[in-house]
C-alpha atoms as a PDB file:
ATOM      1  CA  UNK A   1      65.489  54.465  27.127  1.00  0.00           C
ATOM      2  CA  UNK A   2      67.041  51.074  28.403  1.00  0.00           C
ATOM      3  CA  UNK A   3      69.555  49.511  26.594  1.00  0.00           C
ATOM      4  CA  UNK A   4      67.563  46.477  26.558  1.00  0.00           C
ATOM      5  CA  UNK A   5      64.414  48.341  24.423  1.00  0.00           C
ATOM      6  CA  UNK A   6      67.075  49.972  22.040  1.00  0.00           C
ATOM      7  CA  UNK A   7      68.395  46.339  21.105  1.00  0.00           C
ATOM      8  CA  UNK A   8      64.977  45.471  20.908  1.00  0.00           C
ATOM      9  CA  UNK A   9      63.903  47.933  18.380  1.00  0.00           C
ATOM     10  CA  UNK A  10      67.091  48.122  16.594  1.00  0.00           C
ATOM     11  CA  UNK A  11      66.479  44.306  16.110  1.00  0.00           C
ATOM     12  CA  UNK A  12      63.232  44.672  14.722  1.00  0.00           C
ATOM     13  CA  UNK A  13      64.114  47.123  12.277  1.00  0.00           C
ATOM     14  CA  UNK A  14      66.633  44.743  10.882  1.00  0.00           C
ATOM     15  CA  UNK A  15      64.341  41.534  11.322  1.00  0.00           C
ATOM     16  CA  UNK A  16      63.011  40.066   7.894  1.00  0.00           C
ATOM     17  CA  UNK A  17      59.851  38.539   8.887  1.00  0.00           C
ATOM     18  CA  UNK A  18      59.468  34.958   7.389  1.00  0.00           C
ATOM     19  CA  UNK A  19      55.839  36.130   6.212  1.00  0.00           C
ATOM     20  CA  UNK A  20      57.135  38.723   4.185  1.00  0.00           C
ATOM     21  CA  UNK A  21      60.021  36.063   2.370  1.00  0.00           C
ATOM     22  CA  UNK A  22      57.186  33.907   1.708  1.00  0.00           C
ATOM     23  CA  UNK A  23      55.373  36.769  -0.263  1.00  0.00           C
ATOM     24  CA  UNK A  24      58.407  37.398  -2.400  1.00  0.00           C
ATOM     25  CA  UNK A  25      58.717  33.676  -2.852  1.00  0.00           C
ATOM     26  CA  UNK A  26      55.370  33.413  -4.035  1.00  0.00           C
ATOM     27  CA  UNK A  27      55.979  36.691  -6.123  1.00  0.00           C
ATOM     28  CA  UNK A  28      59.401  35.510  -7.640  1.00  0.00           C
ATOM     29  CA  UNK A  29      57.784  32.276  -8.254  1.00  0.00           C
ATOM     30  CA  UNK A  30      54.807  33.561 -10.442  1.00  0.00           C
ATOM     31  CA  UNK A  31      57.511  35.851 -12.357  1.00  0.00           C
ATOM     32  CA  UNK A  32      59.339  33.146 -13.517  1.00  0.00           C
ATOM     33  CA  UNK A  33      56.288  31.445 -14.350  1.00  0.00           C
ATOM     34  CA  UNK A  34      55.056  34.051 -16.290  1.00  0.00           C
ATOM     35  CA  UNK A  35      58.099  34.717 -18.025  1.00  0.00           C
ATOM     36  CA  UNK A  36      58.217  31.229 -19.189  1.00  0.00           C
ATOM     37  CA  UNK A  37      54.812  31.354 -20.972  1.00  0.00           C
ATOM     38  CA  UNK A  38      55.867  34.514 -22.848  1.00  0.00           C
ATOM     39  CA  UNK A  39      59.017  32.470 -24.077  1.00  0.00           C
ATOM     40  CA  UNK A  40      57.065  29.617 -24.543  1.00  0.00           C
ATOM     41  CA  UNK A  41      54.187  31.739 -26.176  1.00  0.00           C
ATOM     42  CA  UNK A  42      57.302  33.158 -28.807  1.00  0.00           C
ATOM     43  CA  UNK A  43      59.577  30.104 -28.972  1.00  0.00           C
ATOM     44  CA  UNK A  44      59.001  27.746 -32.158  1.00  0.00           C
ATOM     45  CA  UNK A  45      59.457  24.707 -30.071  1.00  0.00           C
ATOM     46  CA  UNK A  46      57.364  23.863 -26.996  1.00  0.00           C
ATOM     47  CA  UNK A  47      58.883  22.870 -23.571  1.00  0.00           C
ATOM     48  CA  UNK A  48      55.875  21.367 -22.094  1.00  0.00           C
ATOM     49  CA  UNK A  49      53.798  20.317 -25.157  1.00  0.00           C
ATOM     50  CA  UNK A  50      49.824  20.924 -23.534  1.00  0.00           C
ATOM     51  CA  UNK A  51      50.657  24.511 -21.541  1.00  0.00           C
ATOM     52  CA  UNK A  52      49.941  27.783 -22.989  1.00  0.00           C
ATOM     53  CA  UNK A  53      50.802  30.924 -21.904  1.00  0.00           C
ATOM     54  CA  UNK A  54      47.210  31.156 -20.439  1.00  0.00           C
ATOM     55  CA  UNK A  55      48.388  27.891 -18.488  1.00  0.00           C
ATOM     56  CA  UNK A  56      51.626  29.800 -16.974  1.00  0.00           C
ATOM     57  CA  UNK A  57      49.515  32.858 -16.387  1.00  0.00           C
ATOM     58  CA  UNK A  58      46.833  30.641 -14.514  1.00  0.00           C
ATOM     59  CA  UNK A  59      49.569  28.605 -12.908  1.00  0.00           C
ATOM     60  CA  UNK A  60      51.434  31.754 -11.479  1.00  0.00           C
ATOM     61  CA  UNK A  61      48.231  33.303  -9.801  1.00  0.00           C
ATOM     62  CA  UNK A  62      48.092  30.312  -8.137  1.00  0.00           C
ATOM     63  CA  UNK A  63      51.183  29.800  -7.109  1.00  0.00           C
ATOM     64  CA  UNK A  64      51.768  33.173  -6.074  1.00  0.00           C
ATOM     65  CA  UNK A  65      48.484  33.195  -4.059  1.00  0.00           C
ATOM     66  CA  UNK A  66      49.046  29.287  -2.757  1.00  0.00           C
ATOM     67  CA  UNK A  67      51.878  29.675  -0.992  1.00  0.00           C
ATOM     68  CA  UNK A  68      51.688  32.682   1.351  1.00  0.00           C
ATOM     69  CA  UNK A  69      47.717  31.369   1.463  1.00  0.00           C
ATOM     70  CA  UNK A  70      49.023  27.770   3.079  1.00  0.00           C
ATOM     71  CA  UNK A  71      52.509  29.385   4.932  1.00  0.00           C
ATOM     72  CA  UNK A  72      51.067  32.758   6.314  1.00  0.00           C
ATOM     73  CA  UNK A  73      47.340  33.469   6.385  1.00  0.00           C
ATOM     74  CA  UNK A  74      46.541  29.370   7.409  1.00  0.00           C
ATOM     75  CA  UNK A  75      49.413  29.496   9.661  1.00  0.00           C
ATOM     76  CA  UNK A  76      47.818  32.503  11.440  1.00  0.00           C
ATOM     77  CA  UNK A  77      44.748  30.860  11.207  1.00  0.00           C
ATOM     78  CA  UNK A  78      45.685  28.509  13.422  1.00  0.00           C
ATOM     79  CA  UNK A  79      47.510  30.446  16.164  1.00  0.00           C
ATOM     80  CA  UNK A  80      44.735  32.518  16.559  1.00  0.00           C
ATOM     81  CA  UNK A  81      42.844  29.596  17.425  1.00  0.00           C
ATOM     82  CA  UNK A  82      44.851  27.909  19.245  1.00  0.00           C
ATOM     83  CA  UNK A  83      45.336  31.163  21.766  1.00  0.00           C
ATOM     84  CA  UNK A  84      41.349  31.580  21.799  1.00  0.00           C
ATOM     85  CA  UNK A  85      41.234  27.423  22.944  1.00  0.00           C
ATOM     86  CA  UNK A  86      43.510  27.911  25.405  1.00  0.00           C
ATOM     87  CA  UNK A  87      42.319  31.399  26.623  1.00  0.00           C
ATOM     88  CA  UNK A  88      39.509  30.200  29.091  1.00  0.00           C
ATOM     89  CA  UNK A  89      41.909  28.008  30.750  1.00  0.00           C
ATOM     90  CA  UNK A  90      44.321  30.737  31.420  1.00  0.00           C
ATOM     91  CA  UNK A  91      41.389  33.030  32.607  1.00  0.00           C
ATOM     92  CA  UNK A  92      40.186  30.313  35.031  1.00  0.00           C
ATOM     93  CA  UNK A  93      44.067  29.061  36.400  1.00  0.00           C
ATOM     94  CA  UNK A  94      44.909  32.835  37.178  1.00  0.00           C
ATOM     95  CA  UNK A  95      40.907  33.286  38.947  1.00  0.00           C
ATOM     96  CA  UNK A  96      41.714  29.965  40.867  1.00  0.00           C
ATOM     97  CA  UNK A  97      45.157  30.839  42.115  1.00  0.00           C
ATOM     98  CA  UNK A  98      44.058  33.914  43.340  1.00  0.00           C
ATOM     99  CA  UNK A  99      41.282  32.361  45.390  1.00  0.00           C
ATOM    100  CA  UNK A 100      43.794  30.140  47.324  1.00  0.00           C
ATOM    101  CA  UNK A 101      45.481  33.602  48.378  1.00  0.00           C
ATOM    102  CA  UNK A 102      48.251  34.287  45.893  1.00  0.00           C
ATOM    103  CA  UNK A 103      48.541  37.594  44.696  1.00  0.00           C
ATOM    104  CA  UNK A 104      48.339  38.549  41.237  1.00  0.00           C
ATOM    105  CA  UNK A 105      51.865  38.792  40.334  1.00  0.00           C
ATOM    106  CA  UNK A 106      52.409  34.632  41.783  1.00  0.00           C
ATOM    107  CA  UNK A 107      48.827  33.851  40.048  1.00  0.00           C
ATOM    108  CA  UNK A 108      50.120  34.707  36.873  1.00  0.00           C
ATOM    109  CA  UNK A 109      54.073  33.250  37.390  1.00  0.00           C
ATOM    110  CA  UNK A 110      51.929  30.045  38.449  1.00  0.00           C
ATOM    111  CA  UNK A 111      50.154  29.991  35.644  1.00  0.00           C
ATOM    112  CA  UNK A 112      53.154  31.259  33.042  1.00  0.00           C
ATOM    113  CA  UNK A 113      54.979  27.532  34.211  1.00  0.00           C
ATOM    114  CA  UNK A 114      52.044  25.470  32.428  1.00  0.00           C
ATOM    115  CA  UNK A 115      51.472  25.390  28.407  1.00  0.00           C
ATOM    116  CA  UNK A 116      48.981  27.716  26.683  1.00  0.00           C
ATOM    117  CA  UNK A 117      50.202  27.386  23.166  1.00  0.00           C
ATOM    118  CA  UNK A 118      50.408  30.245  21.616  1.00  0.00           C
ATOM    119  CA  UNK A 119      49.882  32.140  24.962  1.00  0.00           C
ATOM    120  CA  UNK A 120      52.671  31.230  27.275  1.00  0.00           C
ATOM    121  CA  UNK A 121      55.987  33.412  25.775  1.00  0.00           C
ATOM    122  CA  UNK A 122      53.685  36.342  26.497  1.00  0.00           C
ATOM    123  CA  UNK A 123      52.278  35.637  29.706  1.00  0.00           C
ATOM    124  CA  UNK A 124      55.634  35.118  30.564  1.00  0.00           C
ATOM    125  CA  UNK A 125      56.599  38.331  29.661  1.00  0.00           C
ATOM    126  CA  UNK A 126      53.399  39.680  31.260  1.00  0.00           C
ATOM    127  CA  UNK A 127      54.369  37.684  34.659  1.00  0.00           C
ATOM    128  CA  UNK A 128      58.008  39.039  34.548  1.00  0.00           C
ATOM    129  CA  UNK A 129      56.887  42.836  33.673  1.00  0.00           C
ATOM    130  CA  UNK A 130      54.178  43.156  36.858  1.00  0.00           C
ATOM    131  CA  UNK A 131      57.003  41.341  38.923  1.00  0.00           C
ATOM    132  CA  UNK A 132      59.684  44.059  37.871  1.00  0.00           C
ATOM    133  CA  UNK A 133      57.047  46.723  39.070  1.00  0.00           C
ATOM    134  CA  UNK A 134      55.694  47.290  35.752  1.00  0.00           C
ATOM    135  CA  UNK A 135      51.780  48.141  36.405  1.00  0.00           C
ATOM    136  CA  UNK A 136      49.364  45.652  35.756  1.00  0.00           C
ATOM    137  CA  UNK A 137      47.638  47.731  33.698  1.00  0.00           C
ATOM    138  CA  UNK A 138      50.676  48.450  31.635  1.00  0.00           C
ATOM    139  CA  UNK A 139      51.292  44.657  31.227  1.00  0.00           C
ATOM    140  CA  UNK A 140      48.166  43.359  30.159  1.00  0.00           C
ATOM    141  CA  UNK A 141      48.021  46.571  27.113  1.00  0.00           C
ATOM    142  CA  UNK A 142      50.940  45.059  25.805  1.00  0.00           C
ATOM    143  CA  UNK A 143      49.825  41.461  26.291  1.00  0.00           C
ATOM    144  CA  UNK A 144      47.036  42.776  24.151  1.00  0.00           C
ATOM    145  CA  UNK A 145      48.775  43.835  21.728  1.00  0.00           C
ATOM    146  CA  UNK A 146      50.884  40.923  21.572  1.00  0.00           C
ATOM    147  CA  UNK A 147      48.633  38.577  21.433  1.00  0.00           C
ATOM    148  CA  UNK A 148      46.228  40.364  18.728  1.00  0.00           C
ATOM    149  CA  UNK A 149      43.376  38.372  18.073  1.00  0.00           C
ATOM    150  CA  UNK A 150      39.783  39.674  18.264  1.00  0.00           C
ATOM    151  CA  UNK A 151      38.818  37.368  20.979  1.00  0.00           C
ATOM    152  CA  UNK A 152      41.792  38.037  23.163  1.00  0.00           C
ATOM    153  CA  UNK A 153      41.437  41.774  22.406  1.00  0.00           C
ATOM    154  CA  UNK A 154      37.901  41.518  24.287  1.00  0.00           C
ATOM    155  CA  UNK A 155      38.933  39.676  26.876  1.00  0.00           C
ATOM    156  CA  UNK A 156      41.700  42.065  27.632  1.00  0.00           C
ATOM    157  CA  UNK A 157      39.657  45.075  27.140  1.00  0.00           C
ATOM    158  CA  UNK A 158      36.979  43.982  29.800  1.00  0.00           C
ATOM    159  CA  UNK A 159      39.850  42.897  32.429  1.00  0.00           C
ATOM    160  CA  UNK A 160      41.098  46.134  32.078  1.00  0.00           C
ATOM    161  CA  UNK A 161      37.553  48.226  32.135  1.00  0.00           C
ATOM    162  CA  UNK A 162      36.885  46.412  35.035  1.00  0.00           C
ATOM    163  CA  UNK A 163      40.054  46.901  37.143  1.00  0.00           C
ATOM    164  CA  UNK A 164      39.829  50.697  36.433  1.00  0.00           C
ATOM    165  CA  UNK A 165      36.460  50.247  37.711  1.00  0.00           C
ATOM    166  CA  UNK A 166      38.092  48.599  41.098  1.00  0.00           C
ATOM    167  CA  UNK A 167      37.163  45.431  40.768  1.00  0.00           C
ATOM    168  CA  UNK A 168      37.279  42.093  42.658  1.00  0.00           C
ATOM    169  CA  UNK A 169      40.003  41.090  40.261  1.00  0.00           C
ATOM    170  CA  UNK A 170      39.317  37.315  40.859  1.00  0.00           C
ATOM    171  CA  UNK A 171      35.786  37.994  39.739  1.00  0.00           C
ATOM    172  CA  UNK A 172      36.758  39.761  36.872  1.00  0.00           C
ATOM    173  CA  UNK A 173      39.059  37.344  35.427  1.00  0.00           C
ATOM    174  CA  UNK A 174      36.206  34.350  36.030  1.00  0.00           C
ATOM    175  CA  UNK A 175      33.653  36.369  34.618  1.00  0.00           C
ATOM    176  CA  UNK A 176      35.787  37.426  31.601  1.00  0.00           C
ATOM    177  CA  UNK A 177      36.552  33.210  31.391  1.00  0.00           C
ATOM    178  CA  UNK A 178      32.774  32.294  31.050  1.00  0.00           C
ATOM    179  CA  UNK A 179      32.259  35.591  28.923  1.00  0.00           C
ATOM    180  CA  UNK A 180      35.072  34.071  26.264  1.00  0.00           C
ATOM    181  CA  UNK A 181      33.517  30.514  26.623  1.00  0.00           C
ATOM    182  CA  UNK A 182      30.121  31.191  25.920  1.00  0.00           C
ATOM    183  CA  UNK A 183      31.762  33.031  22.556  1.00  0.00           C
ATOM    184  CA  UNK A 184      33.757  30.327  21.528  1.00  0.00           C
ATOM    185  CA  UNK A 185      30.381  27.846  22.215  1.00  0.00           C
ATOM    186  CA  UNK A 186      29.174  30.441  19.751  1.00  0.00           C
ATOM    187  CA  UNK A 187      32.011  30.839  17.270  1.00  0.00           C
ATOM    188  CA  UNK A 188      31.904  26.768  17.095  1.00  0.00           C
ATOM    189  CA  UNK A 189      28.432  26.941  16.871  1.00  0.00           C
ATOM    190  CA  UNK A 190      27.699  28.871  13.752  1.00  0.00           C
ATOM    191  CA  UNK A 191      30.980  27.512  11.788  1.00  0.00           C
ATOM    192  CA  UNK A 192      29.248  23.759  12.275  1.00  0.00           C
ATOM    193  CA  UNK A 193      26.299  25.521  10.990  1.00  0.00           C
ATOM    194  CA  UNK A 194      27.838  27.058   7.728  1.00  0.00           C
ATOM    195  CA  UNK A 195      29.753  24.004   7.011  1.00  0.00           C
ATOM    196  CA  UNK A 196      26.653  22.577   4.452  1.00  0.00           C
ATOM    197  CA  UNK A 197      27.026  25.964   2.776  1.00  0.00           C
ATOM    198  CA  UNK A 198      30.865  25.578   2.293  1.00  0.00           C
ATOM    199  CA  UNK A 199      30.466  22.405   0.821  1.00  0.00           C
ATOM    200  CA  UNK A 200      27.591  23.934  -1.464  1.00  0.00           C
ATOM    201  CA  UNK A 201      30.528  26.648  -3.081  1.00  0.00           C
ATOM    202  CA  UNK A 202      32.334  23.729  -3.774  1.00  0.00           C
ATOM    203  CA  UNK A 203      29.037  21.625  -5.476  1.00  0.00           C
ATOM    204  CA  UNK A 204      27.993  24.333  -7.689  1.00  0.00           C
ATOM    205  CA  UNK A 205      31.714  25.331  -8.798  1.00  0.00           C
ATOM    206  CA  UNK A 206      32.313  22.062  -9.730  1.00  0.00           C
ATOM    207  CA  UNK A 207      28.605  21.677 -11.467  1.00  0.00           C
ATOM    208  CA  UNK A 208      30.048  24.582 -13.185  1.00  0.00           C
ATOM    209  CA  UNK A 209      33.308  22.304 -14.275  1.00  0.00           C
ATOM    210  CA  UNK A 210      30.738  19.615 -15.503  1.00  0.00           C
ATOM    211  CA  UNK A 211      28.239  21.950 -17.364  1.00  0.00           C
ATOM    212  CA  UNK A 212      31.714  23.590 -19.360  1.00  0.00           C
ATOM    213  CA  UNK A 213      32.349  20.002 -19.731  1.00  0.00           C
ATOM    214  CA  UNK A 214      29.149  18.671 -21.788  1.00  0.00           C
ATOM    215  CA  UNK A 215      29.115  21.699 -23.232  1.00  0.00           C
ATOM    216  CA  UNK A 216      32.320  20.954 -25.266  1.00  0.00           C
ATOM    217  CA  UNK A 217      31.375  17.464 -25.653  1.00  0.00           C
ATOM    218  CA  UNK A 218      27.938  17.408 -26.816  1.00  0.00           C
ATOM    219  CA  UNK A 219      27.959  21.185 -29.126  1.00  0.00           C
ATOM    220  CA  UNK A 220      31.397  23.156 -29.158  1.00  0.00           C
ATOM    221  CA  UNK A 221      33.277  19.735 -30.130  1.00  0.00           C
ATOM    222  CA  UNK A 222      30.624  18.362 -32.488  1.00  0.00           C
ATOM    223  CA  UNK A 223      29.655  21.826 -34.364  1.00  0.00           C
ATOM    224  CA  UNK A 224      33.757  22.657 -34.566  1.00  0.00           C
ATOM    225  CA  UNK A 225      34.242  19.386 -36.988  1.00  0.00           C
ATOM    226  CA  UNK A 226      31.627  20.135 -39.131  1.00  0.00           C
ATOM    227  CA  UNK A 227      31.797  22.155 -42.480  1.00  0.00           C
ATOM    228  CA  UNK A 228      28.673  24.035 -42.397  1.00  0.00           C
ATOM    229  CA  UNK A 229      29.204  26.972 -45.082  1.00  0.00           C
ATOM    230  CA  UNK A 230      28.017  27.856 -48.487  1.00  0.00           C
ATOM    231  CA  UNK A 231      27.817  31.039 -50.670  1.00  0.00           C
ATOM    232  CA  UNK A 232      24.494  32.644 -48.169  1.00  0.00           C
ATOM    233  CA  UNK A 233      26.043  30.812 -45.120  1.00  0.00           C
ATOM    234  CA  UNK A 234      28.942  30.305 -43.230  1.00  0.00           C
ATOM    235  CA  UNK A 235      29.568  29.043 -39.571  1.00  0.00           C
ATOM    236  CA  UNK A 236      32.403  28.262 -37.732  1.00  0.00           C
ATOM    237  CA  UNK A 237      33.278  27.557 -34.524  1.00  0.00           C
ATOM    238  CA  UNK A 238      36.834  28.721 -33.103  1.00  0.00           C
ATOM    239  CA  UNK A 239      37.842  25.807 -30.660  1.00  0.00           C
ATOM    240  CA  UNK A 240      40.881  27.373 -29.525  1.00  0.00           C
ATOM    241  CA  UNK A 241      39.457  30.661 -28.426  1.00  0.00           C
ATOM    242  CA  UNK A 242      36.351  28.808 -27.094  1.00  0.00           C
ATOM    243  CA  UNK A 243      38.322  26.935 -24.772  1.00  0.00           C
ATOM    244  CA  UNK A 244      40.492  29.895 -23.901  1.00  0.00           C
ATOM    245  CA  UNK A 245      37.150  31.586 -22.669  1.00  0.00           C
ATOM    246  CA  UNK A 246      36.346  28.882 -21.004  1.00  0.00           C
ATOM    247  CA  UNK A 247      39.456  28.188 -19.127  1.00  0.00           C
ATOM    248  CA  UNK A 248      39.492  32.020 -18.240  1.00  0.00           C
ATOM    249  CA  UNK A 249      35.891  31.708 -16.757  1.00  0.00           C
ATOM    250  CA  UNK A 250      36.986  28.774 -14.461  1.00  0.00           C
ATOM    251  CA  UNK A 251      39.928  30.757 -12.794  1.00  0.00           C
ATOM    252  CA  UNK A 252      37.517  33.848 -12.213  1.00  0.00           C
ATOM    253  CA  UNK A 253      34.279  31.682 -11.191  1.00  0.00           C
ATOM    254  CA  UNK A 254      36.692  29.596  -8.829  1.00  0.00           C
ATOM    255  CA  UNK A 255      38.964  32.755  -7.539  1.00  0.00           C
ATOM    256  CA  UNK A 256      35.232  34.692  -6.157  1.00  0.00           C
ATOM    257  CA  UNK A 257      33.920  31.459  -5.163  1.00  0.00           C
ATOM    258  CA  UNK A 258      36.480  30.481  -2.790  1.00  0.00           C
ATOM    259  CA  UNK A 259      36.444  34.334  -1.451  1.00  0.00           C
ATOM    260  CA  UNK A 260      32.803  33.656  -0.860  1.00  0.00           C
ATOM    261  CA  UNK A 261      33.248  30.151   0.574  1.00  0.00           C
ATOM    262  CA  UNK A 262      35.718  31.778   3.233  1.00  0.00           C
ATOM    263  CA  UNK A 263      33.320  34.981   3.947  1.00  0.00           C
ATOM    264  CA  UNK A 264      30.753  32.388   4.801  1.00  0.00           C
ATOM    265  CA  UNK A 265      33.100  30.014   6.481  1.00  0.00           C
ATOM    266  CA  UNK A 266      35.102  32.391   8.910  1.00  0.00           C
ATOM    267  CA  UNK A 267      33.481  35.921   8.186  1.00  0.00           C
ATOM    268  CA  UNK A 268      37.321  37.046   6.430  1.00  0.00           C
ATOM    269  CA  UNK A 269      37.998  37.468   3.004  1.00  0.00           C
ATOM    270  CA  UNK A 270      40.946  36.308   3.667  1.00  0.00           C
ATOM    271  CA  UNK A 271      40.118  32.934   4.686  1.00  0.00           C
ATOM    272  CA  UNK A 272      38.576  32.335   1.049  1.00  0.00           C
ATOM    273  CA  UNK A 273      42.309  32.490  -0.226  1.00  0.00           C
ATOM    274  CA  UNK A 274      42.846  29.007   0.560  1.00  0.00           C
ATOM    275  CA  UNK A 275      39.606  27.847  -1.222  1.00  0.00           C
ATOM    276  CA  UNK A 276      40.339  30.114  -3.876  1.00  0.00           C
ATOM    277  CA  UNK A 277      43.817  28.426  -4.458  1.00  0.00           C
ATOM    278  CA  UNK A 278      42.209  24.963  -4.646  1.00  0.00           C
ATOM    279  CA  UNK A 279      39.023  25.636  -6.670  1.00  0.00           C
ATOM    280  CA  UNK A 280      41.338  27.395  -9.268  1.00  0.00           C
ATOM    281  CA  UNK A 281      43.479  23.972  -9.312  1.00  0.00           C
ATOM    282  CA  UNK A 282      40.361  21.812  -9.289  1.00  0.00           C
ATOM    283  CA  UNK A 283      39.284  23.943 -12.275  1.00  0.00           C
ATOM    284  CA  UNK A 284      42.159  24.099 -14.088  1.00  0.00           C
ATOM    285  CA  UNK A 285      43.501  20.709 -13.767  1.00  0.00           C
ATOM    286  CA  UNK A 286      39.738  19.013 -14.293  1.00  0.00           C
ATOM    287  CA  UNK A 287      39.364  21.641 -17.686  1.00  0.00           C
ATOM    288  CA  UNK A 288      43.031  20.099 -18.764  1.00  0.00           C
ATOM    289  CA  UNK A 289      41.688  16.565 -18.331  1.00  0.00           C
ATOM    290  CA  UNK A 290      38.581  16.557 -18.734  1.00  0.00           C
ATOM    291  CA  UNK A 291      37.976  19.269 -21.784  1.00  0.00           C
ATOM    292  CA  UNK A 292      41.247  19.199 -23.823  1.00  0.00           C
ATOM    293  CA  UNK A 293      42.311  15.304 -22.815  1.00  0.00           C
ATOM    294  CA  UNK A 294      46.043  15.980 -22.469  1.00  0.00           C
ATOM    295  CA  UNK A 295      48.491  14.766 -20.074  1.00  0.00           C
ATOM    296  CA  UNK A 296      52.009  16.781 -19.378  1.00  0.00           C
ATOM    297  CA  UNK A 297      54.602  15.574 -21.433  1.00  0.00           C
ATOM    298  CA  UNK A 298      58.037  17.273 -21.636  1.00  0.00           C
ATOM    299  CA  UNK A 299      59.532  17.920 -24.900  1.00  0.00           C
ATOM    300  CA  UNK A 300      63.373  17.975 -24.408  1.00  0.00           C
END
């Protein structure tokens, strides 16, 4: 093995990615969250005078989920479609320089001087691999797997079907251009089509907010003042567990409607995170407001 891979993988099994300190962030973060509700929730004196321990719990969740959601999974998000914009182009600069004559190896230096995003470190590496003698075969497998993103992945995996095949390789890499175009026309296609139906999680979640709302306001509140009891009947209404329901309910509804809203967005679970994150705020903050009328204030 060259020195130059052992350095490599003795680096990587050192590296702490900045993905996985963000998770322990997030983590530590909801801890100490938590752990102040439980020593608010046992204390005789309140810190912050309107939050619970329900609060902290609800509060920590999101937190813990927030940041990774908005650091890692957006960020990722984003590179992955930034290298699937910028993909055709590459396709069609390497099919174009090899039509003017240049070889492969020159196509693909040519191209690795312009900006892909995303794409150019590893074509870089690609373009310096086939020029150390490195087959091309070899190159683009681990420009693959660099890359890693489903669209890329296909693109890759039809170059490299095709060259086995022996190929025009010019042809293959301007067929495999309009191949990824047409799927991005696609991609773009259906997301501006599913838009309406994100917005619609987000309408009924926060009908859901305003139906919890005159709820409390026109029955839980008004029944919960009254004295309705004698020596046949009794009824009573427990505010404080009502609204502990309640606020419970939001996080859940919210939480599985922002999984949804992502599912339908960008076909991942994942995606819903964000949406999660937010409709869990929206919920929380509006059921603060809205339902129990406080404002923070710090007791010190």
């Amino acid at each position: 093995m060259a020195i130059k891979d052992e350095v490599e993988i003795k680096t990587k099994e050192f590296q702490i990615s900045a993905d996985m300190i963000y998770w322990v962030i997030a983590i530590f973060a909801g801890l100490v969250l938590v752990v102040l509700g439980i020593l608010d929730y046992i204390s005789s004196t309140d810190l912050i005078t309107i939050l619970d321990i329900n609060d902290f719990i609800i509060l920590a969740i999101i937190i813990s989920l927030g940041i990774p959601t908005f650091l890692v999974v957006y960020r990722e998000e984003r590179r992955q479609a930034r290298i699937d914009a910028n993909l055709p182009y590459l396709l069609r600069e390497i099919s174009n320089a090899q039509r003017t004559g240049m070889s492969l190896p020159r196509a693909i230096k040519e191209a690795a001087k312009r900006h892909y995003g995303p794409l150019t470190p590893e074509l870089r590496k690609m373009s310096s691999k086939i020029s150390w003698g490195i087959p091309f075969s070899k190159a683009m497998t681990d420009f693959q797997n660099a890359i890693n993103t489903p669209m890329a992945q296909r693109a890759t995996i039809l170059i490299l079907e095709a060259e086995r095949s022996g190929g025009n390789l010019e042809d293959i890499f301007e067929s495999t251009e309009k191949h990824v175009q047409q799927l991005l026309d696609l991609k773009k296609e259906r997301e501006g089509a599913m838009k309406p139906y994100l917005m619609i999680c987000y309408a009924a979640y926060i009908i859901f907010v305003l139906v919890v709302f005159i709820l409390f306001q026109t029955f839980f509140y008004p029944f919960g003042t009254l004295d309705v009891s004698s020596e046949m009947f009794s009824f009573n209404i427990d505010l404080h567990t009502l609204s502990v329901l309640f606020l419970h309910m939001l996080a859940v509804q919210g939480f599985f409607t922002g999984l949804v809203a992502g599912k339908m967005a960008k076909t991942k679970v994942k995606a819903g995170l964000m949406h999660s994150v937010i409709l869990m705020f929206i919920g929380w903050f509006a059921f603060k407001v809205l339902i129990q009328n406080q404002l923070i204030t710090l007791n010190l």
